[in-house]
Protein backbone atom coordinates (compact mmCIF):
# COMPACT_ATOMS: atom_id res chain seq x y z
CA UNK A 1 120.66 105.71 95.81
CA UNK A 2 123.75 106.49 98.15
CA UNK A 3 126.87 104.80 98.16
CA UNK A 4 125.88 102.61 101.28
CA UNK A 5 123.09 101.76 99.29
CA UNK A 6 124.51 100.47 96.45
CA UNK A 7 127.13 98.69 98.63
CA UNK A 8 124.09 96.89 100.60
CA UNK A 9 122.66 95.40 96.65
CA UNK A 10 126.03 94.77 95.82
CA UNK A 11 126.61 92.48 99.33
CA UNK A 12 123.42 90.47 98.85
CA UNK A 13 123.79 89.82 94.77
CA UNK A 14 127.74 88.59 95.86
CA UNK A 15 126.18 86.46 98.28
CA UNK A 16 123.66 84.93 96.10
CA UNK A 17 126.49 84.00 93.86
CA UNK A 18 127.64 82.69 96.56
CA UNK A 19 125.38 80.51 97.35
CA UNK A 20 124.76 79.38 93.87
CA UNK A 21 128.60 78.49 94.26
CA UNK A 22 128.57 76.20 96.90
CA UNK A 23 124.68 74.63 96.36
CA UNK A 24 126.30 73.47 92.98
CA UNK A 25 130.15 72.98 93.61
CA UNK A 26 129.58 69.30 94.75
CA UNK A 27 127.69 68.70 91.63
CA UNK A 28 130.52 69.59 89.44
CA UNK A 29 132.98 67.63 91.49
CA UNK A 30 131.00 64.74 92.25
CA UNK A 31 132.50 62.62 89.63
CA UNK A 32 135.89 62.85 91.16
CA UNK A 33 134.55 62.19 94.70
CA UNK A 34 133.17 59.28 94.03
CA UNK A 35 136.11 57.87 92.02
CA UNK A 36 138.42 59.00 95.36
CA UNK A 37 136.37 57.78 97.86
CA UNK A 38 134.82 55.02 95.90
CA UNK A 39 131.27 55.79 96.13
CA UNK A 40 128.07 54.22 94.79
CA UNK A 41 125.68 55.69 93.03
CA UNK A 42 123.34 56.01 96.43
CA UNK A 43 125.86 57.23 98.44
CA UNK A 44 126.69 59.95 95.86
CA UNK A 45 123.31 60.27 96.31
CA UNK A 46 122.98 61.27 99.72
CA UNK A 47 125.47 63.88 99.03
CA UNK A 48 123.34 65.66 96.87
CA UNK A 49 120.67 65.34 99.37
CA UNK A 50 122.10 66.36 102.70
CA UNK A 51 123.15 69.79 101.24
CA UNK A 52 119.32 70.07 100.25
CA UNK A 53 118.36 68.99 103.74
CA UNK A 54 120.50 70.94 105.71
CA UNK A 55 118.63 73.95 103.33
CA UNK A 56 115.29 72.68 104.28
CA UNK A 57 116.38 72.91 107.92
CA UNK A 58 117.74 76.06 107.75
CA UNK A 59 115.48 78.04 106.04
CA UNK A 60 112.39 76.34 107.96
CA UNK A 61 114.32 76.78 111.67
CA UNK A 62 117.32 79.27 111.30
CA UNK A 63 115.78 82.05 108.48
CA UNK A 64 112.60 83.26 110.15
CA UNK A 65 114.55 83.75 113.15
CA UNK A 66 115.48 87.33 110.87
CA UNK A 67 112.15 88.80 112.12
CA UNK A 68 112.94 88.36 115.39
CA UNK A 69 117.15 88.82 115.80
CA UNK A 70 117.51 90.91 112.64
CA UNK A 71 118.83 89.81 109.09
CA UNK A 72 122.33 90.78 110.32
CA UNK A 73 122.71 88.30 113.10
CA UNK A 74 121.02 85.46 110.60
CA UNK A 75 123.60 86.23 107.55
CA UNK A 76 126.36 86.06 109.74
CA UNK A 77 125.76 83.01 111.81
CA UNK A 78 124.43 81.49 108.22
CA UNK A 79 128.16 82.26 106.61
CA UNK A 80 129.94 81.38 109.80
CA UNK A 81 128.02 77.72 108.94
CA UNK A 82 128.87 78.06 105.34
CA UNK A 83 132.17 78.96 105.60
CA UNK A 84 132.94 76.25 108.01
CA UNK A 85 131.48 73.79 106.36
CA UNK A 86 133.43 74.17 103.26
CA UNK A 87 136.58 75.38 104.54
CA UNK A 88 136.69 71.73 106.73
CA UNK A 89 136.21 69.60 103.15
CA UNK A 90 140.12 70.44 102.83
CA UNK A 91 140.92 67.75 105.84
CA UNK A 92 137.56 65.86 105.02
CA UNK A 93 139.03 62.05 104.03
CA UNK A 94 135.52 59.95 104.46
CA UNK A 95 132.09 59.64 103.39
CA UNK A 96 130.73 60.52 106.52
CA UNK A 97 132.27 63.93 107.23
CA UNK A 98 131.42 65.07 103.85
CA UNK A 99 128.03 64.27 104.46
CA UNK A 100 128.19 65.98 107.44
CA UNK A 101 129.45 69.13 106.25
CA UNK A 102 127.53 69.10 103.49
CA UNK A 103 124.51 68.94 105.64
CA UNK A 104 126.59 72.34 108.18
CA UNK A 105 126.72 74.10 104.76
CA UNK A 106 123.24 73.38 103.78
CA UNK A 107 122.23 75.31 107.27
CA UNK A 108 123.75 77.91 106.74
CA UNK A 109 122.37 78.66 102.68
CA UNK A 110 119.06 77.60 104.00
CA UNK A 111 119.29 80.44 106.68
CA UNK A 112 120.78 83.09 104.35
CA UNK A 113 118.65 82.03 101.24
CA UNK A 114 114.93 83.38 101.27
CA UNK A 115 116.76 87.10 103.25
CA UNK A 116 118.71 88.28 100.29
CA UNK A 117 115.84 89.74 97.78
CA UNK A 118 113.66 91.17 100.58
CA UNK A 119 117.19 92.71 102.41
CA UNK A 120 117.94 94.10 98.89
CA UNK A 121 114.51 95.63 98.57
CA UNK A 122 114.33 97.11 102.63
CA UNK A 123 118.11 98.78 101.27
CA UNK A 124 116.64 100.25 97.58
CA UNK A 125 114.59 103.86 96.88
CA UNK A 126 111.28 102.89 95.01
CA UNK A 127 112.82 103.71 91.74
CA UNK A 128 115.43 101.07 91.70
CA UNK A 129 113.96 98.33 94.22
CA UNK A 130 112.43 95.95 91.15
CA UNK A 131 116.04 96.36 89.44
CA UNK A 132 117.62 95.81 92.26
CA UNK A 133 115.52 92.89 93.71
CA UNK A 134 116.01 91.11 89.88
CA UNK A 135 119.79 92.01 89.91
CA UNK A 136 120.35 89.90 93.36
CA UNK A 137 118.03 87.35 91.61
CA UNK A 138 120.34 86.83 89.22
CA UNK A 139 123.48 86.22 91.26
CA UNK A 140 122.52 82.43 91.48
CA UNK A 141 123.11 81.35 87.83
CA UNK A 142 126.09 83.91 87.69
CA UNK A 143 127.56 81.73 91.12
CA UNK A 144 126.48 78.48 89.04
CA UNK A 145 127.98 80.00 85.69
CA UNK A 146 131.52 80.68 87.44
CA UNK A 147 131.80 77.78 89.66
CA UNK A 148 131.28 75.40 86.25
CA UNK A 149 133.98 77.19 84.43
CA UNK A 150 136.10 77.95 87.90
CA UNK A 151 135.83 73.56 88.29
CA UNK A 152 136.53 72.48 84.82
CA UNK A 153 139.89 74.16 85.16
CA UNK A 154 140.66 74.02 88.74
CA UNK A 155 139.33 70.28 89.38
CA UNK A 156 141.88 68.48 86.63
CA UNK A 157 145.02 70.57 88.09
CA UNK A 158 144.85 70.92 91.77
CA UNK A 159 142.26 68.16 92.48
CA UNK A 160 138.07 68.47 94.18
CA UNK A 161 139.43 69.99 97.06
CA UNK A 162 140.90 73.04 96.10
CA UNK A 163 137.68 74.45 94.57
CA UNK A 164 135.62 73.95 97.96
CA UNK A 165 138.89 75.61 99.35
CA UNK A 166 138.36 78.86 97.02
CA UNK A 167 134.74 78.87 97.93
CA UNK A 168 134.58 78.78 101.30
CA UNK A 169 137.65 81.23 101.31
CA UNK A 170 134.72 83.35 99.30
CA UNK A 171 132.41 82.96 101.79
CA UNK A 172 134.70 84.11 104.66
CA UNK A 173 135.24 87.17 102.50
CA UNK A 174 131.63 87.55 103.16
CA UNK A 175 131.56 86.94 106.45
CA UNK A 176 133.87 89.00 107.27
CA UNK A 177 132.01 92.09 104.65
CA UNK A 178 128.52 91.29 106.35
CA UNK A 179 130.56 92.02 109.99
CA UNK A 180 132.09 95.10 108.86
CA UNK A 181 129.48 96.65 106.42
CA UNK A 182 126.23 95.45 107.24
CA UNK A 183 123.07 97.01 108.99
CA UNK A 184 119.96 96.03 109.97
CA UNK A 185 117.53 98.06 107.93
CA UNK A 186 114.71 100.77 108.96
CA UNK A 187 112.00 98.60 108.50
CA UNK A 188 113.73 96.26 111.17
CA UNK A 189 114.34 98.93 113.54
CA UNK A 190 111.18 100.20 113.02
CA UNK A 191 109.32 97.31 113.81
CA UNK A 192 111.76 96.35 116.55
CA UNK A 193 112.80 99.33 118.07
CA UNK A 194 115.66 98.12 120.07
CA UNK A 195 118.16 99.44 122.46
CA UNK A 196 119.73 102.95 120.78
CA UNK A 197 116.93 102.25 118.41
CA UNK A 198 116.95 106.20 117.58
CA UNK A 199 120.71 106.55 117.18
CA UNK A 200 121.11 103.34 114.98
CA UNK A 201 118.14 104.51 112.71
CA UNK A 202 119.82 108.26 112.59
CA UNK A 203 123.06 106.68 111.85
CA UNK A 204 121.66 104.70 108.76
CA UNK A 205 119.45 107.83 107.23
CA UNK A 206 122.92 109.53 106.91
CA UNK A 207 124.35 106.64 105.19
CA UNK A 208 121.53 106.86 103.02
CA UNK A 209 121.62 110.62 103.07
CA UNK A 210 118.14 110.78 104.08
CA UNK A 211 116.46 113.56 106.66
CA UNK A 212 117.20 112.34 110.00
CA UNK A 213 114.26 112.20 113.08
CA UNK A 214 114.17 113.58 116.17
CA UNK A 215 111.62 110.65 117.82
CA UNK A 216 111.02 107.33 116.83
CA UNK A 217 107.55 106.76 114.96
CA UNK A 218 105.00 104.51 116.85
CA UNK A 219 105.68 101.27 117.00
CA UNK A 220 103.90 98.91 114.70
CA UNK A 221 101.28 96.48 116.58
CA UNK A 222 101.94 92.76 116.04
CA UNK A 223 99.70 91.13 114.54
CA UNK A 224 97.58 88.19 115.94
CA UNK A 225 95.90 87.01 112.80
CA UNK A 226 97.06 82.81 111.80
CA UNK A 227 96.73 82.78 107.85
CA UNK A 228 98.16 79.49 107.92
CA UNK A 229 94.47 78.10 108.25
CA UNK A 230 93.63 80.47 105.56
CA UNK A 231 95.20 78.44 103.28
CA UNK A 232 92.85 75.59 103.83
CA UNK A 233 89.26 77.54 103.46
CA UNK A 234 86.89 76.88 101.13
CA UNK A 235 88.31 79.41 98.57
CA UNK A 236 92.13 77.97 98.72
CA UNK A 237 92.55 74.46 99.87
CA UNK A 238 92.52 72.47 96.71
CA UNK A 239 94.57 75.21 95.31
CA UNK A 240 96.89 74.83 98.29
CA UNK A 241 97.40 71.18 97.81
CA UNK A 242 97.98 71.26 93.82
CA UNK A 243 100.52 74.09 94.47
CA UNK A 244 101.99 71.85 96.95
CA UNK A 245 101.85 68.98 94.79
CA UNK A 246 103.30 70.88 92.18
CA UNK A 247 106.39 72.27 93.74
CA UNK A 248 107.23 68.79 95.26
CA UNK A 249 107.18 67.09 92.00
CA UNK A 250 109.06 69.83 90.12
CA UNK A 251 111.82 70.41 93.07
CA UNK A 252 112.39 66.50 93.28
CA UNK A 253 113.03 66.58 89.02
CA UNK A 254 114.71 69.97 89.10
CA UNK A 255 117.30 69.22 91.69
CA UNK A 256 118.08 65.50 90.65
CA UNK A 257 118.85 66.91 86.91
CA UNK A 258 120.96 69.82 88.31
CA UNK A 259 123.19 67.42 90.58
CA UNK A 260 123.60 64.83 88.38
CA UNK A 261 123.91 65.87 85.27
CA UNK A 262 127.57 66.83 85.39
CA UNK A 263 128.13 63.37 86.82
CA UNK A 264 126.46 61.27 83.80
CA UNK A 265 127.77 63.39 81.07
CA UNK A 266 131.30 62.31 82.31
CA UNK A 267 130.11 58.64 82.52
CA UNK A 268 128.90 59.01 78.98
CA UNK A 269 132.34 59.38 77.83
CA UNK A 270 133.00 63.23 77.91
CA UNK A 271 136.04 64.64 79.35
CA UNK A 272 136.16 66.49 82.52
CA UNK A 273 136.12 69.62 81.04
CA UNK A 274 133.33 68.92 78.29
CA UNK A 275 131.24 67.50 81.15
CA UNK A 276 131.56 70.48 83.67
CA UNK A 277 130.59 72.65 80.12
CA UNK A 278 127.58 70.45 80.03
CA UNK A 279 126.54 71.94 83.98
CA UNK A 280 127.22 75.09 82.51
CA UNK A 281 124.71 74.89 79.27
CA UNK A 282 122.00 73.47 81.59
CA UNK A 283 122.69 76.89 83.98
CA UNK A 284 122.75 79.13 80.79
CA UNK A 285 119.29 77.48 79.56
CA UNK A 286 117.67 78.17 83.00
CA UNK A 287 118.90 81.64 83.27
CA UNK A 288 117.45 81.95 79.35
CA UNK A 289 114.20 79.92 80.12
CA UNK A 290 113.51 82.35 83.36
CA UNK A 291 113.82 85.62 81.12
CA UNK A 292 111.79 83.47 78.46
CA UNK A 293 109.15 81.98 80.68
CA UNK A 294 107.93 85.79 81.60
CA UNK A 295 107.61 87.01 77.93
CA UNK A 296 105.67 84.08 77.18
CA UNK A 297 103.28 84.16 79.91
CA UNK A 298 102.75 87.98 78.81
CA UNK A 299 100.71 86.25 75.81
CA UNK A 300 99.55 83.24 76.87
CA UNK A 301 99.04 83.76 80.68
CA UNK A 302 100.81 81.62 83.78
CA UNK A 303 98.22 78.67 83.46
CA UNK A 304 99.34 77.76 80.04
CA UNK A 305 102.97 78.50 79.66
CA UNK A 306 104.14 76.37 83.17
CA UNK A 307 101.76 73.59 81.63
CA UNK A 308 103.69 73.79 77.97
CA UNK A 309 107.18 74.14 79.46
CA UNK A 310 106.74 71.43 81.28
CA UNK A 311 105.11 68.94 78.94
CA UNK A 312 107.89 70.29 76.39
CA UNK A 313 110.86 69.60 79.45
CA UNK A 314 108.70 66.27 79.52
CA UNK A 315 109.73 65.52 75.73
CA UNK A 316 113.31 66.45 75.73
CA UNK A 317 113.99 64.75 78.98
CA UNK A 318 112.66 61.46 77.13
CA UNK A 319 114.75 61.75 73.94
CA UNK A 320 117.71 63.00 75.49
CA UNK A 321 117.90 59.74 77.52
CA UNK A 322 116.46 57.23 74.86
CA UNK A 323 118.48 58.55 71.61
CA UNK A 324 122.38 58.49 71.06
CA UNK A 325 123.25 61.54 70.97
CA UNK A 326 126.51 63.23 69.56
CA UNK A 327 127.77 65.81 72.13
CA UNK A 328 126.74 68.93 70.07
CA UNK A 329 123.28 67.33 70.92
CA UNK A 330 123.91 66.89 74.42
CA UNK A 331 124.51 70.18 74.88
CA UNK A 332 121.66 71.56 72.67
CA UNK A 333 119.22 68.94 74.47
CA UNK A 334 120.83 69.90 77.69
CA UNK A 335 120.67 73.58 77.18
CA UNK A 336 116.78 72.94 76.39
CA UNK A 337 116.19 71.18 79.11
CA UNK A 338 118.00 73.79 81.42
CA UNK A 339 115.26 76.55 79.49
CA UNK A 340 111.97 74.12 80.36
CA UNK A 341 112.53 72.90 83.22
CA UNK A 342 114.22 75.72 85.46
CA UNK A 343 112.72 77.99 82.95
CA UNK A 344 109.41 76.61 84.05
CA UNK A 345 109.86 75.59 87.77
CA UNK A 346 110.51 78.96 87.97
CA UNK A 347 107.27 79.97 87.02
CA UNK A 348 105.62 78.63 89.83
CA UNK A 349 106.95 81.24 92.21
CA UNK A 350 104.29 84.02 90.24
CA UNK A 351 101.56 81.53 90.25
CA UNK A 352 101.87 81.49 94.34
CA UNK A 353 102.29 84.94 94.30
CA UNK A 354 98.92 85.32 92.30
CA UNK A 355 96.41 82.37 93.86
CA UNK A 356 97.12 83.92 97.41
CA UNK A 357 96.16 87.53 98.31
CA UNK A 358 98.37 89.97 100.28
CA UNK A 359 97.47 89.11 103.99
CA UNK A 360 98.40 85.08 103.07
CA UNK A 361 100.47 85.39 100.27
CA UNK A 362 104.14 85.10 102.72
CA UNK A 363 102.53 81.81 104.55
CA UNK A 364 101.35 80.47 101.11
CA UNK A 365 103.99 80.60 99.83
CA UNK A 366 106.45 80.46 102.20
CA UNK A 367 104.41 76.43 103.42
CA UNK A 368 104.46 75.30 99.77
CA UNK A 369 108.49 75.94 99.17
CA UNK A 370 108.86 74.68 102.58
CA UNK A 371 106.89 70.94 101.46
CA UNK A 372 108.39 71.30 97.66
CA UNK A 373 112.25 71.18 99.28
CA UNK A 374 111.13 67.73 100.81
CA UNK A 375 110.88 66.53 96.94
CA UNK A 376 114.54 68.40 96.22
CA UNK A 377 115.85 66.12 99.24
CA UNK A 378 114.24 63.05 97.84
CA UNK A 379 114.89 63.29 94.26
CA UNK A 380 118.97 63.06 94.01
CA UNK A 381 119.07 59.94 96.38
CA UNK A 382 116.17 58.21 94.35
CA UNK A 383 118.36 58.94 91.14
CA UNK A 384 121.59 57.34 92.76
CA UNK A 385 119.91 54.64 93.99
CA UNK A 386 117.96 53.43 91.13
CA UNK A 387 120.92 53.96 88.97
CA UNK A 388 122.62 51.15 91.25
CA UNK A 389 119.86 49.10 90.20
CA UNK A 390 121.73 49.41 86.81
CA UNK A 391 118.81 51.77 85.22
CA UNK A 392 119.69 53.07 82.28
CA UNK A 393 119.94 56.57 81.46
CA UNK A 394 117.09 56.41 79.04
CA UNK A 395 114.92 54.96 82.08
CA UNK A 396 115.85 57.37 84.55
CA UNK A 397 115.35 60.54 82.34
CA UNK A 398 111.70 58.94 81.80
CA UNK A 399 110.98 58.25 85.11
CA UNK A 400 111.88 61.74 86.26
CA UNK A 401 110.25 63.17 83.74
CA UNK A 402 107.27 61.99 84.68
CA UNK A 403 106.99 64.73 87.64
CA UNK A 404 107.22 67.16 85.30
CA UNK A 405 103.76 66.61 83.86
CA UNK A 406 102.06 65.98 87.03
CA UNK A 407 103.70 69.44 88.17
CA UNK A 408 101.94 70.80 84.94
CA UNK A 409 99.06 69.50 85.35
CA UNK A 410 98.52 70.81 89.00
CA UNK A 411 98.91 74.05 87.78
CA UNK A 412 96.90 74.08 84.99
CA UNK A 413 93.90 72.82 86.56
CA UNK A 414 93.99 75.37 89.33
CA UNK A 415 90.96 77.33 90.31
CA UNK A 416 92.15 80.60 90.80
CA UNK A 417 91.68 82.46 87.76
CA UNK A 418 94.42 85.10 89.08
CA UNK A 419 96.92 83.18 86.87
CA UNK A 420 94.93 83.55 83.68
C-alpha cells in the first residue's frame, strides 16, 4: 500500500475513535450534568437518547446520501455537525440546548458512521483490506477506552465542559484533515463519473502509485432491482422479523447499560474516578467479548454462541443488580457483562451477513440496524424514567435483562441454516 493509502486507513480508524469519543463522552459526564443542572433521572434520560436519535436520523437520511454526493462531501458536512455540536456545549447553560446539540452531534455520527469500514476497504489492496477494515473497527472501543481515562482526570479538575471542549476540538482536527487529505475513491468515480472524472481518477492512481488510464471504463448500469421486498418472501420474512426483533431488543439493553452505567456506579458510592474506571472495564470486556465471540462461534457455530452469551449476559445482569457487591466485583461483573453483552450483540452483525445472500444482504441488513436503533433510542429514557419511579438497581438490571433472552432466542430459532 502507498503512503496515501495508509494515510486514507489511518483517517477513518481516527475518526472512528472519534466517534466512539463523543457517542460515549456524555455517558461519562452525565453524573456531573445532572448534579449542575439538576436533572432527573428522565431527563438524563433523554440525553442519552437524543444523541441516539439524532444517529438514527443521520444514518437513515444524511449517510446514503454517500452514493449519490460522494463519501467526501458526507464526512465533512457529518464533522462540520459534530464539531459544532460539541464545540457549542462550552456556552450550553440549559437542559434544552444540550439536548439539542446532542441531537446536531448525533446527525452528524449517524452520517459518518456506517462510511468508515467500506471507505477503508474502497482505499486498501486485497492483501490488507480485511486488516485494514478490522483495524478501523477497532477505533470505537480505543475512542471509548481514551475518553474514560481522558474524563476521570479531566472531569474532577477543569469541570464536564472541558472534555466536550477537547473533543470537538478533535473533531475539527478532522474536519479540517478530511478537507485537506481526503478523496473520493475509484469505485465512486467509477460509478459516478463526474466532471474531470478522468483527471481526478489519474490523479488518485498516482497517489496510489498505480498504472494510470488513458479513457474512462464504461460506466456501470444502475440497477433497477427493489430487494427491499425480498426480504419479506417466503424464504426470508420470518427470518427478517426475528432479526429485527432481535436487534431492537439487544440495542435497547446494550445502549441503556453503556450510558448509564458510569452514572449508577457513582450513585453506588464510588468516586469519580473509580466510576469512570467502571465505563472503562465494561469497554475493555466488549472489545474482549468481540475477539471472544468469533473464536467461539468457530466451534459451536453463530446459532449457539449469540444464544449462550446472551442467556449468560442474562445471569450476570441479574446478580450484579440483586447482590452487594464489593467494587472488585463490580468491576469483574461489569467487565463480564461488557464481554456478553457487546461481546454478543456484536454477533448479530455475521448472522445478517449470513441469513441474507449477496444481492439483499446491504438492504437486510442495512433495514434491521435501521429498526434495532429505534430500541437504542428507547432504552436509556425507559431506564431514567423508571428509575424515577424509585426502581431499584436490582429491578432495573432484571428488567433489562430480560431483552437479552428474547434477543437470544430470535436468533436461535432462525431458519436459515447459514448460521449453523
Amino acid at each position: 500500500m502507498s503512503g496515501f493509502q495508509i494515510l486514507m486507513v489511518a483517517i477513518c480508524f481516527v475518526l472512528n475513535m472519534n466517534d466512539g469519543i463523543d457517542v460515549l463522552i456524555v455517558s461519562f459526564s452525565s453524573a456531573d450534568i445532572a448534579a449542575e443542572m439538576a436533572l432527573s433521572k428522565v431527563q438524563l434520560g433523554y440525553i442519552f437518547s437524543a444523541g441516539l436519535a439524532g444517529m438514527t436520523i443521520g444514518a437513515l437520511g444524511i449517510a446514503p446520501m454517500a452514493d449519490r454526493l460522494g463519501r467526501r462531501k458526507i464526512f465533512i458536512v457529518s464533522l462540520f455537525l459534530i464539531s459544532t455540536g460539541m464545540l457549542l456545549v462550552w456556552f450550553c447553560d440549559s437542559y434544552s440546548q444540550l439536548l439539542l446539540l446532542r441531537l446536531v452531534t448525533g446527525l452528524g455520527i449517524g452520517g459518518i458512521l456506517p462510511a468508515m469500514a467500506a471507505t477503508a476497504s474502497e482505499f486498501s489492496n486485497a492483501k490488507n483490506r480485511d486488516f485494514n477494515v478490522g483495524l478501523v473497527q477497532a477505533g470505537w472501543p480505543v475512542g471509548a477506552i481514551f475518553t474514560g481515562l481522558f474524563c476521570a482526570y479531566t472531569i474532577p479538575e477543569f469541570g464536564w465542559r472541558y472534555a466536550f471542549l477537547f473533543a470537538g476540538i478533535l473533531s475539527f482536527l478532522m474536519l479540517i484533515a478530511v478537507v485537506v487529505f481526503m478523496t473520493d475513491s475509484l469505485d465512486y468515480l467509477v460509478k459516478k463519473q463526474p466532471e474531470g472524472a478522468l483527471e481526478k481518477m489519474n490523479s488518485l492512481l498516482n497517489k496510489m502509485k498505480l498504472a494510470t488510464i488513458n479513457v474512462l471504463p464504461e460506466k456501470p448500469l444502475e440497477t433497477t432491482e427493489k430487494p427491499f421486498k425480498s426480504l419479506f418472501t417466503k424464504e426470508f420474512k420470518v427470518d427478517t422479523f426475528k432479526l429485527w426483533v432481535a436487534v431492537f431488543f439487544g440495542f435497547l439493553t446494550l445502549y441503556t447499560i453503556m450510558s448509564w452505567v458510569p452514572n449508577i456506579a457513582k450513585e453506588a458510592g464510588l468516586p469519580f474516578q473509580m466510576a469512570t474506571y467502571v465505563g472503562i472495564a465494561l469497554n475493555i470486556g466488549a472489545a474482549f467479548g468481540t475477539i471472544s465471540l468469533g473464536i467461539v462461534a468457530k466451534k459451536l457455530g453463530l446459532r449457539k454462541t449469540v444464544f449462550t452469551y446472551m442467556l449468560s449476559a442474562f445471569v450476570i445482569m441479574i446478580i450484579y443488580g440483586n447482590v452487594t457487591l464489593s467494587p472488585y466485583l463490580i468491576f469483574a461483573l461489569i467487565f463480564l457483562i461488557g464481554i456478553f453483552v457487546q461481546g454478543g450483540f456484536n454477533g448479530i452483525y455475521p448472522t445478517l451477513a449470513r441469513v441474507y445472500p449477496t444481492e439483499i444482504r446491504s438492504t437486510g441488513v442495512g433495514f434491521a440496524v435501521g429498526i434495532g436503533r429505534f430500541g437504542a433510542i428507547l432504552g436509556p429514557t425507559l431506564f431514567g424514567l423508571l428509575s424515577d419511579q424509585n426502581l431499584s438497581i436490582g429491578a432495573l438490571f432484571t428488567i433489562f435483562s430480560i431483552p437479552l433472552v428474547i434477543m437470544g432466542i430470535s436468533v436461535f430459532s432462525l431458519k436459515s441454516n447459514r448460521i449453523d
